[in-house]
Protein backbone atom coordinates (compact mmCIF):
# COMPACT_ATOMS: atom_id res chain seq x y z
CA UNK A 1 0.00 0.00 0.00
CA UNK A 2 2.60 2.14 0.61
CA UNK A 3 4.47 1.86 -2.26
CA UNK A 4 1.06 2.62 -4.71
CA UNK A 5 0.85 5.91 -2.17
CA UNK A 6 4.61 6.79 -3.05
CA UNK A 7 3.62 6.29 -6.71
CA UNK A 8 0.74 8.05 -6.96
CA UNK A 9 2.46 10.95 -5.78
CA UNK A 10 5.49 10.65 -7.44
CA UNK A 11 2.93 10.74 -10.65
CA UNK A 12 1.22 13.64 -9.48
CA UNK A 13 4.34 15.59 -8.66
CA UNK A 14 5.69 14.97 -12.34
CA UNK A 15 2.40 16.00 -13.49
CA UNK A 16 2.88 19.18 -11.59
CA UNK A 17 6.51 19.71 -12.39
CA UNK A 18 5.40 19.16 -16.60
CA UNK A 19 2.40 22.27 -15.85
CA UNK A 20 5.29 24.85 -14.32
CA UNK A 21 7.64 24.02 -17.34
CA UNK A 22 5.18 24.61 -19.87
CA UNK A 23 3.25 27.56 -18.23
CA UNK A 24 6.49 29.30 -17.17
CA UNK A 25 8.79 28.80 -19.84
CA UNK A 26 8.49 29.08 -24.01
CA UNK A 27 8.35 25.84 -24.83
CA UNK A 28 4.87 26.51 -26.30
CA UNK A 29 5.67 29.11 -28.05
CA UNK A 30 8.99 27.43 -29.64
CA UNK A 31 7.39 24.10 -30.03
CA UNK A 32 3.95 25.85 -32.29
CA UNK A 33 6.72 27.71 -34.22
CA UNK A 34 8.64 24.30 -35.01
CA UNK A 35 5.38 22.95 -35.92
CA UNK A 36 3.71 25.87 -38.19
CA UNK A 37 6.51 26.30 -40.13
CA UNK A 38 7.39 29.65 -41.92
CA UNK A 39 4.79 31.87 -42.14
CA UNK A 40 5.60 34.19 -44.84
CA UNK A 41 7.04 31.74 -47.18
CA UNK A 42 3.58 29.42 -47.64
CA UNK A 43 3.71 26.53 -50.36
CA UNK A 44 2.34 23.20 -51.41
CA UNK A 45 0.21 21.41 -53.64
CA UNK A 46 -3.59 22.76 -52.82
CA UNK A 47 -4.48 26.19 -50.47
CA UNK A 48 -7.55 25.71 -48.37
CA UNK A 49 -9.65 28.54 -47.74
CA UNK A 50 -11.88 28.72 -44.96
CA UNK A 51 -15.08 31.02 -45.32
CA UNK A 52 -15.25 33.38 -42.75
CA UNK A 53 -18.06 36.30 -42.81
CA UNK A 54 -20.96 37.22 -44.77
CA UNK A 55 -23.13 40.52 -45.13
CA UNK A 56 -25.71 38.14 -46.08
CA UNK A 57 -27.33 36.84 -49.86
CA UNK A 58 -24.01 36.54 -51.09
CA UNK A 59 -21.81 39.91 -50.11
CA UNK A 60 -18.58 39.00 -48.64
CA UNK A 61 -17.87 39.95 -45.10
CA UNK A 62 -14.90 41.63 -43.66
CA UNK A 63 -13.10 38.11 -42.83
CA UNK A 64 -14.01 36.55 -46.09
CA UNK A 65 -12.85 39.54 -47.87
CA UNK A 66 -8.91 39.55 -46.63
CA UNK A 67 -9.27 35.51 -46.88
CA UNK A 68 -9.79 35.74 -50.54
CA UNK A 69 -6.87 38.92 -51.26
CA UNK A 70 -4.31 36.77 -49.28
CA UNK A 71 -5.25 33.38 -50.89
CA UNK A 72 -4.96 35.33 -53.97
CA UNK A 73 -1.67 36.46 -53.36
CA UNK A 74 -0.32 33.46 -52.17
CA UNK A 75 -2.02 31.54 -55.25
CA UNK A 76 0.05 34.04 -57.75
CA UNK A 77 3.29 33.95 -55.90
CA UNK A 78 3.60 30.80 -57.65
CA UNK A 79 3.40 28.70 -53.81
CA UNK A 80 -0.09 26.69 -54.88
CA UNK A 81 -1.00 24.75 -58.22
CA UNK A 82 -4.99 24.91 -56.67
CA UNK A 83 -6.96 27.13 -54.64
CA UNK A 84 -10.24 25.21 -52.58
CA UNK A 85 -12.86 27.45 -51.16
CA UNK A 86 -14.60 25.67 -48.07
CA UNK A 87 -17.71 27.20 -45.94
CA UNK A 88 -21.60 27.37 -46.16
CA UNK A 89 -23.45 29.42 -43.94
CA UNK A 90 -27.14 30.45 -42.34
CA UNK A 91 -27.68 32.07 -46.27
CA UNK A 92 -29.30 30.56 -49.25
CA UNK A 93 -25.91 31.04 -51.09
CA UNK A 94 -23.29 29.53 -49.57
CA UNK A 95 -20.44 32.00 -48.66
CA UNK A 96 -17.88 30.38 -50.31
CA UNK A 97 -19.49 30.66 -54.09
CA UNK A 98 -18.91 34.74 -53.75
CA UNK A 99 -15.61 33.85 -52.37
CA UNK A 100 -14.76 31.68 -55.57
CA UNK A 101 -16.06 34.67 -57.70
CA UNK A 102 -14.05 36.90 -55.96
CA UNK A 103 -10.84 34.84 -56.11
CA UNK A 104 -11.44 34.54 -59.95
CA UNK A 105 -11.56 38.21 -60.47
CA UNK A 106 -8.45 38.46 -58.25
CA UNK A 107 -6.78 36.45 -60.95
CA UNK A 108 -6.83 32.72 -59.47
C-alpha cells in the first residue's frame, strides 16, 4: 500500500513539475513555431480557404474579404498549383461561391 501511495504521488508531482515548465517557460511558443513552419514563405500542392463572414445573400464579409486577397496572393506567388474554397453558412448562397467569384476576379 505504501508503495502505490509513493507512486501516486510521485505521478502527481511529475504532473505538476510538466504544468510549471510549460506555463512558465516558451516551450509553447517554440514548439507551435517548429510545428507551423514559416509563415511568410507558404507553399504546397492545394491552399484551403476557410469562409469566414458574410453581409448576407451573397456579399462578402470583412473576414471573407482579406481571406480571398491573401489566398490570392499566395495563389500568384507561384506557392499553390490549386486554390479550394470551403464554408456554407445560415444564407441561401453559400459563402464560399462569392468567395470563388471573388478569387477569380483576383486572378486565381
Amino acid at each position: 500500500m505504501r508503495k502505490l501511495g509513493r507512486l501516486t504521488v510521485a505521478a502527481l508531482a511529475s504532473l505538476g513539475l510538466l504544468v510549471v515548465v510549460v506555463t512558465l517557460t516558451p516551450l509553447v511558443d517554440w514548439w507551435a513555431t517548429v510545428l507551423a513552419g514559416p509563415w511568410e514563405d507558404p507553399s504546397g500542392e492545394i491552399l484551403i480557404v476557410l469562409a469566414g463572414s458574410s453581409l448576407g445573400e451573397g456579399v462578402l464579409g470583412e473576414s471573407s474579404y482579406w481571406r480571398c486577397v491573401y489566398a490570392a496572393r499566395a495563389f500568384q506567388d507561384g506557392g499553390f498549383r490549386r486554390v479550394l474554397v470551403s464554408g456554407g453558412g445560415t444564407d441561401s448562397v453559400p459563402i464560399a461561391d462569392p468567395m470563388r467569384r471573388f478569387l477569380l476576379t483576383l486572378g486565381v
